[in-house]
Protein backbone atom coordinates (compact mmCIF):
# COMPACT_ATOMS: atom_id res chain seq x y z
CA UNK A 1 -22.36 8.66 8.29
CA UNK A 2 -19.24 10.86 8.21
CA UNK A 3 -15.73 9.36 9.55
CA UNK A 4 -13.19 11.64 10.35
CA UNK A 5 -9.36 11.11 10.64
CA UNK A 6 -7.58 13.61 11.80
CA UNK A 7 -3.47 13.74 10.46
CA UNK A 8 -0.42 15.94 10.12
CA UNK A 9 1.68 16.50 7.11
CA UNK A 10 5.13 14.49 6.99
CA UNK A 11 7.71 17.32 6.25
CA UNK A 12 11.16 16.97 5.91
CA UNK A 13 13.09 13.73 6.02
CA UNK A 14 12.16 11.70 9.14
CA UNK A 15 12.45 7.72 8.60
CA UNK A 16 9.73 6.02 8.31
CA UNK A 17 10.58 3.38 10.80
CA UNK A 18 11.05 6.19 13.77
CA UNK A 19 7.66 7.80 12.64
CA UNK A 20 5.92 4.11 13.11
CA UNK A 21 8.06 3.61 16.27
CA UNK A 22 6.46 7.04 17.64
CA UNK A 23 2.54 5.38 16.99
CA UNK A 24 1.99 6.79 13.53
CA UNK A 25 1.46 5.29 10.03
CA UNK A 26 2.94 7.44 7.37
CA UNK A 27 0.71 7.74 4.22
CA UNK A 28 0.24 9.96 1.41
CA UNK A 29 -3.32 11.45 -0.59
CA UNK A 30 -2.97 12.46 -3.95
CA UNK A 31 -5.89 12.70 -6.71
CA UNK A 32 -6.70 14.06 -10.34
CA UNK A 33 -5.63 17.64 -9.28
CA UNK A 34 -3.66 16.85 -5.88
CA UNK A 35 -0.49 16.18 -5.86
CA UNK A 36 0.83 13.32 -3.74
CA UNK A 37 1.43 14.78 -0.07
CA UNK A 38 3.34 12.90 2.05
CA UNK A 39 1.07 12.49 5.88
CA UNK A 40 0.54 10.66 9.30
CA UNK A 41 -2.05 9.52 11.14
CA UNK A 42 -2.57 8.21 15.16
CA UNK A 43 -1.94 4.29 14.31
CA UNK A 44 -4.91 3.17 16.79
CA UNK A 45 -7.24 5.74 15.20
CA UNK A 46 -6.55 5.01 11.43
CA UNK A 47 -7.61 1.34 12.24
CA UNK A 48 -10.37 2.29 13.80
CA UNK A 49 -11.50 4.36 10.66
CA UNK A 50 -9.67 1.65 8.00
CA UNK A 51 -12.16 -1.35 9.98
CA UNK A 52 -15.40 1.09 9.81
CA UNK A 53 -14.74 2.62 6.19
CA UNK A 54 -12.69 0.21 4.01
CA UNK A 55 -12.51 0.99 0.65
CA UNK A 56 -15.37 1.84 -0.20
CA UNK A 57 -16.37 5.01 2.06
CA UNK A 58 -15.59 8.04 1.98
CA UNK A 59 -13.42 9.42 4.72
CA UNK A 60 -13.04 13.11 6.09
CA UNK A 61 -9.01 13.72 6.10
CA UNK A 62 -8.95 16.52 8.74
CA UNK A 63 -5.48 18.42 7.60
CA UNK A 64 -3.76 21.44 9.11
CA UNK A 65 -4.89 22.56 5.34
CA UNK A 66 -8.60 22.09 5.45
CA UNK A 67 -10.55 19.00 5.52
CA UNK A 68 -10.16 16.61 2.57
CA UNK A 69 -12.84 13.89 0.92
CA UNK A 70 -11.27 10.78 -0.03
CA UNK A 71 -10.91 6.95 0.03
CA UNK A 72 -8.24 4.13 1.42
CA UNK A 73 -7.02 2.91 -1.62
CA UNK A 74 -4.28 0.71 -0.23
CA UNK A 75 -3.49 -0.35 3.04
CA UNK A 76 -0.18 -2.36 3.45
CA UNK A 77 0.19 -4.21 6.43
CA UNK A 78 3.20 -5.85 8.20
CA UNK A 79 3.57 -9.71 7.40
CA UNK A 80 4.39 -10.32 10.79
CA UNK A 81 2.49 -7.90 13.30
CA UNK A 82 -0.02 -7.67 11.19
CA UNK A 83 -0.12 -4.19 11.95
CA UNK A 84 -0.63 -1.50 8.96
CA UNK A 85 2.85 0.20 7.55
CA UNK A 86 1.70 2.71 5.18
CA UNK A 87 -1.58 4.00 3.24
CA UNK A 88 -3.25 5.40 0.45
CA UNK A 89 -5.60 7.64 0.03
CA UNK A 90 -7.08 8.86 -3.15
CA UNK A 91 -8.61 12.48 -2.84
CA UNK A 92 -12.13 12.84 -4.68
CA UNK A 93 -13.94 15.55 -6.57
CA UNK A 94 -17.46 16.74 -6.35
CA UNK A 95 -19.18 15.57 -8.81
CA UNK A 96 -16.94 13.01 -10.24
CA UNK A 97 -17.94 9.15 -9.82
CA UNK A 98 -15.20 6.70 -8.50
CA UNK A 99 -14.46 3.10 -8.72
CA UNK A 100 -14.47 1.23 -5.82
CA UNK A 101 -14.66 -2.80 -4.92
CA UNK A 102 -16.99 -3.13 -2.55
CA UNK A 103 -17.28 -6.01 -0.28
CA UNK A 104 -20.00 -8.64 -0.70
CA UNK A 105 -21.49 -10.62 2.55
CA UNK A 106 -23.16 -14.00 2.51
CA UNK A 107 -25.96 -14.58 4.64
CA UNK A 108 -28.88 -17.62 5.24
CA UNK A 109 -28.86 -21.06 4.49
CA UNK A 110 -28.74 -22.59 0.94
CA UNK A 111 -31.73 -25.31 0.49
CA UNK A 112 -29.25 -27.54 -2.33
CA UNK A 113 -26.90 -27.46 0.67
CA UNK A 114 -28.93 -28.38 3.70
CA UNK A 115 -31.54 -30.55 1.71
CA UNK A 116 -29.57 -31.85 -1.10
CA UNK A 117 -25.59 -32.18 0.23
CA UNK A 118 -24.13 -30.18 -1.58
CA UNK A 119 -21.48 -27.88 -1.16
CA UNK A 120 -21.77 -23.66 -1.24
CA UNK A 121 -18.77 -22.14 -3.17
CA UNK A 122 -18.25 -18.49 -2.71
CA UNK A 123 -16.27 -17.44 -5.57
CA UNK A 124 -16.50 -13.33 -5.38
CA UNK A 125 -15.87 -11.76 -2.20
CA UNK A 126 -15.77 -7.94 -3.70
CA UNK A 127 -17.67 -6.15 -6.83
CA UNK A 128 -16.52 -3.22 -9.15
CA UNK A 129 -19.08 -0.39 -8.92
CA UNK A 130 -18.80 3.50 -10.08
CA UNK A 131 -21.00 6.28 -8.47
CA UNK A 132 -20.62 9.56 -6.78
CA UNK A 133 -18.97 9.82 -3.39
CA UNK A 134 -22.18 10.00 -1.37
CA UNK A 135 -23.71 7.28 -3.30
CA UNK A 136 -21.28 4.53 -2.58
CA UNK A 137 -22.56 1.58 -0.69
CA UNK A 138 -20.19 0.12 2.13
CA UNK A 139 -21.31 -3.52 1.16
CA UNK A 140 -23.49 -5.79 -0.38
CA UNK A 141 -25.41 -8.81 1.00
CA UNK A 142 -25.99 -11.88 -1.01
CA UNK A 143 -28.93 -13.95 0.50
CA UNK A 144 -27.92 -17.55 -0.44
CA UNK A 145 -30.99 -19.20 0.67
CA UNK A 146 -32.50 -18.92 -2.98
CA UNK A 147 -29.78 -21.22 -4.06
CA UNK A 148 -32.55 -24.25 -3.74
CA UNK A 149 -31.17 -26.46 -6.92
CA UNK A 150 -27.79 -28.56 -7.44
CA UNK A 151 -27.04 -25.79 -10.92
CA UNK A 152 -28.14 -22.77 -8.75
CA UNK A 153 -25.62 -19.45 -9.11
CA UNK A 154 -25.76 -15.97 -7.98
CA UNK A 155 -24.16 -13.83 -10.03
CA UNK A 156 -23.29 -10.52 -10.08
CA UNK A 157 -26.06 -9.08 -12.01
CA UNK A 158 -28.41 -10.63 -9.51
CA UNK A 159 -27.28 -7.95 -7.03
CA UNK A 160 -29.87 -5.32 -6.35
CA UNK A 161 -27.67 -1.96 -6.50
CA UNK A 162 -28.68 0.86 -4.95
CA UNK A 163 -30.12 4.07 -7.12
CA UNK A 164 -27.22 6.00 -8.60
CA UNK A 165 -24.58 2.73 -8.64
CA UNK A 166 -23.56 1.22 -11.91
CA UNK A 167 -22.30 -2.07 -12.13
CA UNK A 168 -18.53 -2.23 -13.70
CA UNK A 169 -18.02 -6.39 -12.87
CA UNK A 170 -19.19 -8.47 -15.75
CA UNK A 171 -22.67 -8.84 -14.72
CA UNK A 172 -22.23 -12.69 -16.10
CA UNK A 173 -19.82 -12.85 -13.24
CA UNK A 174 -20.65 -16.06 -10.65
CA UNK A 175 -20.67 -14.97 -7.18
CA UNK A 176 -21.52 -17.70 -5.54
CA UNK A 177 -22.78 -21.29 -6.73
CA UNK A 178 -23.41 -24.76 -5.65
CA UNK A 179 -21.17 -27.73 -6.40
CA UNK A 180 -21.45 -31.22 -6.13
CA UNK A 181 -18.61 -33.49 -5.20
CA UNK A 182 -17.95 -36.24 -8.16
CA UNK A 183 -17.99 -39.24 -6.42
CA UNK A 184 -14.43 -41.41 -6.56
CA UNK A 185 -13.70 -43.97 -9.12
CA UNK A 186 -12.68 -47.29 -7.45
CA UNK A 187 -9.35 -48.50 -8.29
CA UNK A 188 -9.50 -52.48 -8.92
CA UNK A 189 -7.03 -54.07 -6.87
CA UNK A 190 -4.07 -55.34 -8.16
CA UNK A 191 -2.96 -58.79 -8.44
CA UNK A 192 0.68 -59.11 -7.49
CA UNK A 193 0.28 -63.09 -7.73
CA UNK A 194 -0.69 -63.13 -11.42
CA UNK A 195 1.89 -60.27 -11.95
CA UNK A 196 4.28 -62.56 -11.09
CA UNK A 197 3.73 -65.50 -12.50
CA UNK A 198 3.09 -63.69 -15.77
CA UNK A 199 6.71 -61.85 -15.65
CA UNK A 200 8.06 -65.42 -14.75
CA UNK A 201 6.37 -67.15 -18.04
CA UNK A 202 7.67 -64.45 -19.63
CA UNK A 203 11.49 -65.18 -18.86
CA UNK A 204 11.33 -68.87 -19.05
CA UNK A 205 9.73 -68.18 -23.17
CA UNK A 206 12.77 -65.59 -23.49
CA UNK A 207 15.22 -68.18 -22.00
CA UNK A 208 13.55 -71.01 -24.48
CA UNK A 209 14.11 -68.81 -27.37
C-alpha cells in the first residue's frame, strides 16, 4: 500500500499561525543526509494520511523536488482543537532499517476474565521494532483469549513478528496480564464508649496522684 501526501516547501518568513489559518500544517523532513526543510501540507489531507499511516508506515512526500520516502515521527496537536500544529517527518534510505513503535491491538475474550473474575490489564500499547522500510508492519494484534489462568501474561516476545522484523523491546516485556483484585481488610469498629471511659479513668488516676 503506498500513501501519498502531496506538500509545498515553506520559503521565506511567513508565520506559522497565518499558514495554519490558510488550512495548512507547517512541518519539516530531515534525515541522515537531508537537511531539515521547512514544508506544508493540505491540513484535511495530512490527517487523512497521519490516521491511515501513523508512525509506522512509510509515506510518499510528493515535493516540487521529487518524491520523498519517509515516516511521521511527531505529530503535535493543539490542546484545545485537537487539531494537529506541526509535524515531523524523518526521510529514509534504501537499504537502511529504522526504528519505529508500532501499535499493538487487543482482540477476543480472556477465559481468567470471563470464567474466573478477574481483571485484563493492558500494560503496552506500542513495541520497538527495526526493519527495512518495506518491511515495517502497521500493527500488531495480541489475541488475549489464551490468557485462561489468574498468573497468565503476554509479553512481548510472545508476538509473532513478521519475516525481516527484529524485536528492539525487552522481549521480557509484559504486554498484557491478568490481575486479581485483593480483597479489603475489614476495619473493626471502634468503640467510642470504652474510649471514653478509658480517657476518663485516666484523668481521675492523674488527678489522684
Amino acid at each position: 500500500m503506498t500513501i501519498t501526501l502531496k506538500g509545498e516547501l515553506r520559503e521565506g518568513k511567513a508565520k506559522l499561525a497565518e499558514v495554519r489559518a490558510q488550512g495548512f500544517v507547517p512541518a519539516v523532513y530531515y534525515g541522515h543526509k537531508q537537511a531539515a526543510t521547512p514544508c506544508v501540507f493540505p491540513l484535511n489531507e495530512f490527517k487523512k494520511v497521519w490516521k491511515a499511516a501513523g508512525e509506522s508506515t512509510v509515506v510518499t512526500l510528493d515535493m516540487p523536488k521529487g518524491k520523498i520516502s519517509a515516516l511521521i515521527t511527531e505529530v503535535q496537536v493543539d490542546p484545545i482543537k485537537g487539531q494537529p500544529i506541526h509535524a515531523d517527518f524523518y526521510v529514509i534510505e534504501k537499504g537502511q532499517e529504522v526504528h519505529v513503535h508500532v501499535p499493538v491491538e487487543f482482540m477476543g475474550v480472556a477465559p481468567a476474565v470471563k470464567d474466573l473474575g478477574a481483571t485484563l490489564v493492558k500494560v503496552l500499547h506500542e513495541i520497538e521494532v527495526k526493519a527495512l522500510p518495506e518491511n515495517l508492519p502497521h500493527g500488531f494484534t495480541v489475541d488475549v483469549s489464551v490468557l485462561a489462568t489468574l498468573d497468565g501474561q503476554i509479553t512481548a516476545g510472545d508476538i509473532v513478528l513478521p519475516k525481516g522484523v527484529t524485536l528492539v523491546t525487552n522481549e521480557n516485556e509484559v504486554v498484557a496480564a491478568i490481575a486479581v483484585a485483593k480483597e479489603e481488610v475489614e476495619t473493626p469498629a471502634l468503640d467510642l464508649a470504652s474510649i471514653e471511659v478509658e480517657k476518663k479513668g485516666k484523668k481521675e488516676e492523674e488527678a489522684a496522684e
